[in-house]
PDB file of N, CA and C in Angstrom:
ATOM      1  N   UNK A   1      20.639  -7.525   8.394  1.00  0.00           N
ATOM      2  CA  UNK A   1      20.297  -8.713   7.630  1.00  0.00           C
ATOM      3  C   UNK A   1      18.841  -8.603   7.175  1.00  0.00           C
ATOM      4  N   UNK A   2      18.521  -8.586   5.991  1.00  0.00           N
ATOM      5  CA  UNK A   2      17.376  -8.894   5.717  1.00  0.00           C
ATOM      6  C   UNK A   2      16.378  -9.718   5.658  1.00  0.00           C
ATOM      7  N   UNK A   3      15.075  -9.467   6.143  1.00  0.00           N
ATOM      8  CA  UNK A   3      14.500 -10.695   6.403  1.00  0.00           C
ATOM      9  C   UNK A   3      13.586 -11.448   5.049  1.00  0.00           C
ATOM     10  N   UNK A   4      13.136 -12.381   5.670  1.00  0.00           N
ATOM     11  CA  UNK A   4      12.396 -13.231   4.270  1.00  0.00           C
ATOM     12  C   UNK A   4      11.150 -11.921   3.740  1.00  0.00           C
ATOM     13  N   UNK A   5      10.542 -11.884   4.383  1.00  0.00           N
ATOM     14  CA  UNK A   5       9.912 -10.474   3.242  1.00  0.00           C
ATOM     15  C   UNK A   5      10.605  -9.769   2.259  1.00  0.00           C
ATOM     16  N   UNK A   6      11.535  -9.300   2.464  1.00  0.00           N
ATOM     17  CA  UNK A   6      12.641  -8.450   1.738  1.00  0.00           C
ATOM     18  C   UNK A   6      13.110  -9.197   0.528  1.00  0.00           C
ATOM     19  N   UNK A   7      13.730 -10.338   1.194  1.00  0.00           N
ATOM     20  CA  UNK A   7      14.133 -11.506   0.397  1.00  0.00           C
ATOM     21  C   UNK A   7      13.101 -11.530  -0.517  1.00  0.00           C
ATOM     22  N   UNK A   8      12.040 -11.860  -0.639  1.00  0.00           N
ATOM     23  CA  UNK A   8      10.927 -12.668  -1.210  1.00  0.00           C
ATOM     24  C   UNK A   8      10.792 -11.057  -2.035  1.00  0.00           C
ATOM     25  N   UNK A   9      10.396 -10.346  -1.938  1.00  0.00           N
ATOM     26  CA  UNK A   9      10.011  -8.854  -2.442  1.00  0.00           C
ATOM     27  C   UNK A   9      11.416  -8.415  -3.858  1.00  0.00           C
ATOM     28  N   UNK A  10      12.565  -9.041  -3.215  1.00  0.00           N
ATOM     29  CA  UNK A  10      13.472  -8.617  -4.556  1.00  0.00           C
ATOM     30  C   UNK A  10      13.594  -9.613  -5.340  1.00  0.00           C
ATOM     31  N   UNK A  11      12.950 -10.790  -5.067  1.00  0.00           N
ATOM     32  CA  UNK A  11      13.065 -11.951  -5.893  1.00  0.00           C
ATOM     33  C   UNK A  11      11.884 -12.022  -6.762  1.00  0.00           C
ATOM     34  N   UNK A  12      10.746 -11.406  -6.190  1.00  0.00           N
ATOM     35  CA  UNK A  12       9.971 -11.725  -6.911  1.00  0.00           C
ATOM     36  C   UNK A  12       9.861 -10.092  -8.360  1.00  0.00           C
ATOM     37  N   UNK A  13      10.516  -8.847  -7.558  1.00  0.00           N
ATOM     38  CA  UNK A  13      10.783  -7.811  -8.497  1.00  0.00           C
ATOM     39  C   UNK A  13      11.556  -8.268  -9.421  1.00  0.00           C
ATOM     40  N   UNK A  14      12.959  -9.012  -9.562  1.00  0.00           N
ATOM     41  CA  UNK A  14      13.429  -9.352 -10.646  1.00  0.00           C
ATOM     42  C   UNK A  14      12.709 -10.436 -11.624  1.00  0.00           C
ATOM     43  N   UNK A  15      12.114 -11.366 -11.126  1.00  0.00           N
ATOM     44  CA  UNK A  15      11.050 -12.154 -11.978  1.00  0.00           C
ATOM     45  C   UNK A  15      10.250 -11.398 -12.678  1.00  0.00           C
ATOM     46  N   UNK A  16       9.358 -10.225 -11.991  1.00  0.00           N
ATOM     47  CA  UNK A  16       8.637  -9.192 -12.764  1.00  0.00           C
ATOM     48  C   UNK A  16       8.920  -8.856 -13.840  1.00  0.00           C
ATOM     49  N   UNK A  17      10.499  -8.546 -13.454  1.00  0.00           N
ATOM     50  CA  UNK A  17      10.875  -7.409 -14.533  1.00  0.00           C
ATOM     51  C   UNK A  17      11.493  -8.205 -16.082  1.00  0.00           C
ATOM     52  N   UNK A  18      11.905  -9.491 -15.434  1.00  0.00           N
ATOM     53  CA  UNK A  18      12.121 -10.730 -16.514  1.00  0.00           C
ATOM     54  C   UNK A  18      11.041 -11.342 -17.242  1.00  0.00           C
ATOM     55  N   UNK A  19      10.422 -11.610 -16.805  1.00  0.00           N
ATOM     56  CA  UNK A  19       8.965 -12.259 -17.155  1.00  0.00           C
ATOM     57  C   UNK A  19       9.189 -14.148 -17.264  1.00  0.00           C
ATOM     58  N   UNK A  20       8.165 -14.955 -17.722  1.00  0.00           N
ATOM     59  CA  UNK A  20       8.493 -16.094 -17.851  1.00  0.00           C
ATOM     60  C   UNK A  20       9.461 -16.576 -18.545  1.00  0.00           C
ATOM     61  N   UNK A  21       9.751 -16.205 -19.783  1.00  0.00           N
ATOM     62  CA  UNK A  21      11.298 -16.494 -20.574  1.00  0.00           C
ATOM     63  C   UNK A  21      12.233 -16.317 -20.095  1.00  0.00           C
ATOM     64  N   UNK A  22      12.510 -15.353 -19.027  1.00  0.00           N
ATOM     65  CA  UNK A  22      13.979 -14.657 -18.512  1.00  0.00           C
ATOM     66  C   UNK A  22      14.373 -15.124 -17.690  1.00  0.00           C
ATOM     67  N   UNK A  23      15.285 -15.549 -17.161  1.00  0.00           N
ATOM     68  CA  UNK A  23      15.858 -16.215 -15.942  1.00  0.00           C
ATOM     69  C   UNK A  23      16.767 -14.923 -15.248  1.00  0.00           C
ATOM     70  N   UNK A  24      17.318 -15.199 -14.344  1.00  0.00           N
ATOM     71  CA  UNK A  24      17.829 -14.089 -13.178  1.00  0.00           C
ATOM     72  C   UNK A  24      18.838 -15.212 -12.346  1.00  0.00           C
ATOM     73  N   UNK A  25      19.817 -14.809 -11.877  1.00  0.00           N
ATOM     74  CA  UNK A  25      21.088 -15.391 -11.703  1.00  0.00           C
ATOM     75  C   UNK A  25      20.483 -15.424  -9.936  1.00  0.00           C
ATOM     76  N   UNK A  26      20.301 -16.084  -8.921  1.00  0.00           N
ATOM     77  CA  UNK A  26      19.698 -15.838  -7.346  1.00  0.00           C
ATOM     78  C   UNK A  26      20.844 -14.915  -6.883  1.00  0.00           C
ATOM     79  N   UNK A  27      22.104 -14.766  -7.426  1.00  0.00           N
ATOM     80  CA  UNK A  27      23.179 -13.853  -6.356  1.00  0.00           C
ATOM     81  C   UNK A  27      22.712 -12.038  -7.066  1.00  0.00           C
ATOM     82  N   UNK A  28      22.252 -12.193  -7.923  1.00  0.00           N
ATOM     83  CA  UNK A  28      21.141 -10.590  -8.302  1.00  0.00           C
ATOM     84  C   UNK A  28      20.524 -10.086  -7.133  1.00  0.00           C
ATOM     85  N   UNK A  29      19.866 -11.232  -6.847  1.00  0.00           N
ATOM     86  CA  UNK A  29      18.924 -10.913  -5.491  1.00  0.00           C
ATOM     87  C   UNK A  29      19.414 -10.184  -4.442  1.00  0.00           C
ATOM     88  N   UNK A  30      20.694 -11.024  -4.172  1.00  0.00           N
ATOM     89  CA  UNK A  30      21.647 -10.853  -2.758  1.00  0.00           C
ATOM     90  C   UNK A  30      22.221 -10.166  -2.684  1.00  0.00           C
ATOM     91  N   UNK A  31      22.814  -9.619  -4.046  1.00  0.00           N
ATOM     92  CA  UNK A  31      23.793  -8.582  -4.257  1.00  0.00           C
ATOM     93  C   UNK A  31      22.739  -7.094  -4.337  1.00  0.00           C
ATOM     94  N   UNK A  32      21.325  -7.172  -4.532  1.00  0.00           N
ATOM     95  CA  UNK A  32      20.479  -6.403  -3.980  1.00  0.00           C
ATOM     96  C   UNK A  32      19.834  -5.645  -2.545  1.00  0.00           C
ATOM     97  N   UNK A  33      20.695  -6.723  -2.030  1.00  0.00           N
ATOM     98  CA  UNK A  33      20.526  -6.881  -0.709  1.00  0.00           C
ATOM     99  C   UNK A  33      21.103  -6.213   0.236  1.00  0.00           C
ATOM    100  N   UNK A  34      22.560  -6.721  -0.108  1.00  0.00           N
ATOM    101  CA  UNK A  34      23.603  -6.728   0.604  1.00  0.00           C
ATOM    102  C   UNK A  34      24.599  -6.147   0.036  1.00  0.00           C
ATOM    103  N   UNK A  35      25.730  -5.172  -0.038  1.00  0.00           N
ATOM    104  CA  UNK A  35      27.045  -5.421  -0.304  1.00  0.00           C
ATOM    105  C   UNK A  35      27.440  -6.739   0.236  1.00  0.00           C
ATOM    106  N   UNK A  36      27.768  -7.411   1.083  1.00  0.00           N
ATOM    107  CA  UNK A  36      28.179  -8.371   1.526  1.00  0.00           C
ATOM    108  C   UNK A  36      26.949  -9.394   1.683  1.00  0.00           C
ATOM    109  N   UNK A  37      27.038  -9.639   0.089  1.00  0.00           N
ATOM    110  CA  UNK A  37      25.876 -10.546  -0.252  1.00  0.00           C
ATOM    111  C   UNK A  37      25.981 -12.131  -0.121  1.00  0.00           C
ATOM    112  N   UNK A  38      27.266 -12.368  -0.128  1.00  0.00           N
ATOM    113  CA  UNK A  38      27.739 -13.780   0.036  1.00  0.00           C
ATOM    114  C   UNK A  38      26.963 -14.753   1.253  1.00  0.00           C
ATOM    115  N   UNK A  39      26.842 -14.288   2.139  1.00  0.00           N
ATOM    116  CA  UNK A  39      26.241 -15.118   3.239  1.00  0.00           C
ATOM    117  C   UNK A  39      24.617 -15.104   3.198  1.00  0.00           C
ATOM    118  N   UNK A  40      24.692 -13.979   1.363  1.00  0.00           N
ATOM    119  CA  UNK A  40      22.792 -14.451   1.905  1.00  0.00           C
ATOM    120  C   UNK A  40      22.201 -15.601   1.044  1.00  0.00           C
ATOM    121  N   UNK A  41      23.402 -16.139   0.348  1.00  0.00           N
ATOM    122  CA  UNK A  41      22.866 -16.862  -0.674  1.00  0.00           C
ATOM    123  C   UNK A  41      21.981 -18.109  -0.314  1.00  0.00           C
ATOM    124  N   UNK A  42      22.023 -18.966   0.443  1.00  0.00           N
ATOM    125  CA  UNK A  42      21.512 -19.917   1.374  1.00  0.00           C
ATOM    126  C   UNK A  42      19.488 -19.602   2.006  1.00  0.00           C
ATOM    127  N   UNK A  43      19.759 -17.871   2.182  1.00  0.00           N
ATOM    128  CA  UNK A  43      18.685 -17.751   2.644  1.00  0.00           C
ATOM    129  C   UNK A  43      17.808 -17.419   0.922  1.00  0.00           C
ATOM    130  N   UNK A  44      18.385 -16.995   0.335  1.00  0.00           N
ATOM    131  CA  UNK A  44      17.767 -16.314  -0.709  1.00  0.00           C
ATOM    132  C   UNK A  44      17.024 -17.749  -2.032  1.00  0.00           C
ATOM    133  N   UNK A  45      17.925 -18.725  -1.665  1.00  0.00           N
ATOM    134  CA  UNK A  45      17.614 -20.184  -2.166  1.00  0.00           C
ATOM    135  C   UNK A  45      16.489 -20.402  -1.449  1.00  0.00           C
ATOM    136  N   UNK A  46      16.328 -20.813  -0.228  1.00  0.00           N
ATOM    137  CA  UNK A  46      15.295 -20.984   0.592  1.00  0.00           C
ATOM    138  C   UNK A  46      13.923 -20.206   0.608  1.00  0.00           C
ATOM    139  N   UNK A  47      13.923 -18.864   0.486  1.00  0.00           N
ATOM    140  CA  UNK A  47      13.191 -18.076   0.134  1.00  0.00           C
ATOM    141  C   UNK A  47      12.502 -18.323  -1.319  1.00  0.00           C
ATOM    142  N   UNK A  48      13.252 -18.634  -2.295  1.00  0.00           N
ATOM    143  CA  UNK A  48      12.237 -18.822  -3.606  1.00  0.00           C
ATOM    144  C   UNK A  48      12.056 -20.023  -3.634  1.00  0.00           C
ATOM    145  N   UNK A  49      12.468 -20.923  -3.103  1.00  0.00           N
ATOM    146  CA  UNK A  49      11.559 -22.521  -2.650  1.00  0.00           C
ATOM    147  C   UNK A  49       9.812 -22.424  -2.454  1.00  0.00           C
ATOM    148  N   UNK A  50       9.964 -21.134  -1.937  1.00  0.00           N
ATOM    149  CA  UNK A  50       8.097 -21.120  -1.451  1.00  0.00           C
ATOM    150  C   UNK A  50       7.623 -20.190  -2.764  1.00  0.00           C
ATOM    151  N   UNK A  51       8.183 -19.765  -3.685  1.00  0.00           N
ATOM    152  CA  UNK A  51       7.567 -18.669  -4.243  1.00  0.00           C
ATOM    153  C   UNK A  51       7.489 -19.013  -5.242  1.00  0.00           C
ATOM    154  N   UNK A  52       6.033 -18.484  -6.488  1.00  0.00           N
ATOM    155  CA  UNK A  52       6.014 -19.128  -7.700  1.00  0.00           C
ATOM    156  C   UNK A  52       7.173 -19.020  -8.826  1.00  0.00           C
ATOM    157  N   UNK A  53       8.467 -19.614  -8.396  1.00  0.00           N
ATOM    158  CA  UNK A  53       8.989 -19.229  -9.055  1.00  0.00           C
ATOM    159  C   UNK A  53      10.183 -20.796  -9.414  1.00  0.00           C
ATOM    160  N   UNK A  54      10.714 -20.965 -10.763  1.00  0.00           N
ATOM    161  CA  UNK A  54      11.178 -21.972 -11.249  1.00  0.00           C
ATOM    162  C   UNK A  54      12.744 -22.363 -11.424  1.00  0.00           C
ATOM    163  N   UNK A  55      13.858 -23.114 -10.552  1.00  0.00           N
ATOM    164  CA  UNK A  55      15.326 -23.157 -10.891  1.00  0.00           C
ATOM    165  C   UNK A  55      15.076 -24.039 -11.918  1.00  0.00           C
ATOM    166  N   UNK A  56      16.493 -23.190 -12.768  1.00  0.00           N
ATOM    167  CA  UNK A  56      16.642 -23.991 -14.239  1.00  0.00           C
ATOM    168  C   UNK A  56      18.228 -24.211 -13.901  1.00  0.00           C
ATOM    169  N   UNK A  57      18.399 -25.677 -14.427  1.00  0.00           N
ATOM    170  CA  UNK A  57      20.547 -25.552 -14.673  1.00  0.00           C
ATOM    171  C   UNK A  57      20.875 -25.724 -16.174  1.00  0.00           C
ATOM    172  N   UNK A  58      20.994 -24.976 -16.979  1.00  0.00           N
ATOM    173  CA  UNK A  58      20.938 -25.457 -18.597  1.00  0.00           C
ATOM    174  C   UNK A  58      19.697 -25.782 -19.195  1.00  0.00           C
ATOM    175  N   UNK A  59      19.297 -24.714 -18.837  1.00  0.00           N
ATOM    176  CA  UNK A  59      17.542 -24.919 -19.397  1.00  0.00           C
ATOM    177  C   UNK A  59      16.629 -25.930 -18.810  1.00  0.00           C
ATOM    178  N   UNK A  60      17.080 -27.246 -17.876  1.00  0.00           N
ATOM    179  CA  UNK A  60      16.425 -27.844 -17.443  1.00  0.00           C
ATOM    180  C   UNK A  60      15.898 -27.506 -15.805  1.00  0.00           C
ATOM    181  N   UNK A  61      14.575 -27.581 -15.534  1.00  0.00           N
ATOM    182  CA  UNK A  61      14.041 -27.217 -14.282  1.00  0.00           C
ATOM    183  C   UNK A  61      15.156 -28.486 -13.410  1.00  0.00           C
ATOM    184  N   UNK A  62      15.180 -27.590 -12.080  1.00  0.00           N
ATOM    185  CA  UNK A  62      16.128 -28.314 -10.996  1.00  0.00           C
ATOM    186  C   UNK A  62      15.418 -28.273  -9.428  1.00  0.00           C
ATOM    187  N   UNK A  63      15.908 -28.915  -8.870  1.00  0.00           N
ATOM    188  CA  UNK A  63      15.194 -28.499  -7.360  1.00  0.00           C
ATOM    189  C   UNK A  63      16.018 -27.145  -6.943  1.00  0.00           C
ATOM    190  N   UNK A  64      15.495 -26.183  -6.325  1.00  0.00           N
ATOM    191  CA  UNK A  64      15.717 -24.534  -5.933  1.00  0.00           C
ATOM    192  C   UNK A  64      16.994 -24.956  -5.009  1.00  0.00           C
ATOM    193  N   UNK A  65      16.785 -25.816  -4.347  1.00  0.00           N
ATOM    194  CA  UNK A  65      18.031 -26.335  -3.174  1.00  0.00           C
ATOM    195  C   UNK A  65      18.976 -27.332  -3.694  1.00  0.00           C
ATOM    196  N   UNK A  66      19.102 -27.725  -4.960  1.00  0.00           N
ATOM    197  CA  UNK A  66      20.067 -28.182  -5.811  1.00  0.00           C
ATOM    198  C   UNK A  66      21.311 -27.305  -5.540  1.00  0.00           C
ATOM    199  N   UNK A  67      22.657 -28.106  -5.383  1.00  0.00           N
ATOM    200  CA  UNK A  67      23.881 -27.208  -5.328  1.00  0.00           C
ATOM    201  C   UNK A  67      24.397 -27.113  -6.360  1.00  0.00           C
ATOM    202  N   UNK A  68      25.100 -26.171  -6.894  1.00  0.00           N
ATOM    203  CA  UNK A  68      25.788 -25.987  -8.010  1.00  0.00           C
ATOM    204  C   UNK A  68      24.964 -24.561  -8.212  1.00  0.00           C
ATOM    205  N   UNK A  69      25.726 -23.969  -9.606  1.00  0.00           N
ATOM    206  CA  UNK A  69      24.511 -22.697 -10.085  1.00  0.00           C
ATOM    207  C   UNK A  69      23.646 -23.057 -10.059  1.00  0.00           C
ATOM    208  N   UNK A  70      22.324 -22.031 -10.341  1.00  0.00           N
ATOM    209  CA  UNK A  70      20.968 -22.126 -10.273  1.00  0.00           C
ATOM    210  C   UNK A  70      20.424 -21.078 -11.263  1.00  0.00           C
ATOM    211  N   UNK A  71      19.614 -20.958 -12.097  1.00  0.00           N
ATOM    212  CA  UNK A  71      18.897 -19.659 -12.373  1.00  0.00           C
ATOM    213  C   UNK A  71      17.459 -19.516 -12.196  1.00  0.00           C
ATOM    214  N   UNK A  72      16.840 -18.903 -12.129  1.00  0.00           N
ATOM    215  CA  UNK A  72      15.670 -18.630 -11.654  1.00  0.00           C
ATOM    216  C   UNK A  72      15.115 -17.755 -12.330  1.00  0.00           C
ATOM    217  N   UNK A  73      13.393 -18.359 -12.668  1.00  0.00           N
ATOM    218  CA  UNK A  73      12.528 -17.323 -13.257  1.00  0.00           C
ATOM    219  C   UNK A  73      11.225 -17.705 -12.811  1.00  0.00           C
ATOM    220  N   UNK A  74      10.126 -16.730 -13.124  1.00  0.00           N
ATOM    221  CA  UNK A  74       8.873 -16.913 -12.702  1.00  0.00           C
ATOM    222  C   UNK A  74       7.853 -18.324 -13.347  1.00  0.00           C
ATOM    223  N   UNK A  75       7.374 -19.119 -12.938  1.00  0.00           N
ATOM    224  CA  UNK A  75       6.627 -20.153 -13.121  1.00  0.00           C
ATOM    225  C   UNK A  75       5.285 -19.830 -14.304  1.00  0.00           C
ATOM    226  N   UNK A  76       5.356 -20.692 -15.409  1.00  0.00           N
ATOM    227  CA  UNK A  76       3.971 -20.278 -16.012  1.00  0.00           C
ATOM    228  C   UNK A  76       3.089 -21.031 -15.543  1.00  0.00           C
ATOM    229  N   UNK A  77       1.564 -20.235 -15.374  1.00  0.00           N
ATOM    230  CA  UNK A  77       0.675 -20.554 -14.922  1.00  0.00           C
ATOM    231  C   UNK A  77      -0.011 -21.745 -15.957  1.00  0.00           C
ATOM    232  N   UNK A  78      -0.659 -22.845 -15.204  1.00  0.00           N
ATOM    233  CA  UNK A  78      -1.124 -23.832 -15.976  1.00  0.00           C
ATOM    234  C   UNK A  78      -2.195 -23.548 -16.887  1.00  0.00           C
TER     235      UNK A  78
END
């Protein structure tokens, strides 16, 4: 199982590689992770809660721990 470093390290590589416009699906992350990525989804939500990074549901920002899909991209700086 991977821990929150790991977590946090592939979440924040796909933001990289997206940039602020791009969003990234959070099961990318998990499925980075894991073959048997399903049970990390929970941690991998939790994990970009702390990180500069922004859930959108239809273009609108959401809380990261909102249920339903989620997408995720890096936060622009103010």
């Amino acid at each position: 199982m991977p821990d929150d470093a790991e977590i946090a390290s592939v979440l924040m590589d796909l933001a990289g590689d997206r940039g602020v416009e791009k969003s990234f699906c959070p099961s990318e992350a998990a499925r980075r992770l894991s073959r048997d990525w399903r049970p990390l989804m929970d941690d991998v939500r939790r994990v970009a809660a702390g990180l500069p990074l922004v859930a959108t549901r239809g273009g609108a920002v959401v809380d990261v721990a909102a249920g339903g899909p989620i997408r995720l991209r890096l936060a622009r700086c103010a």
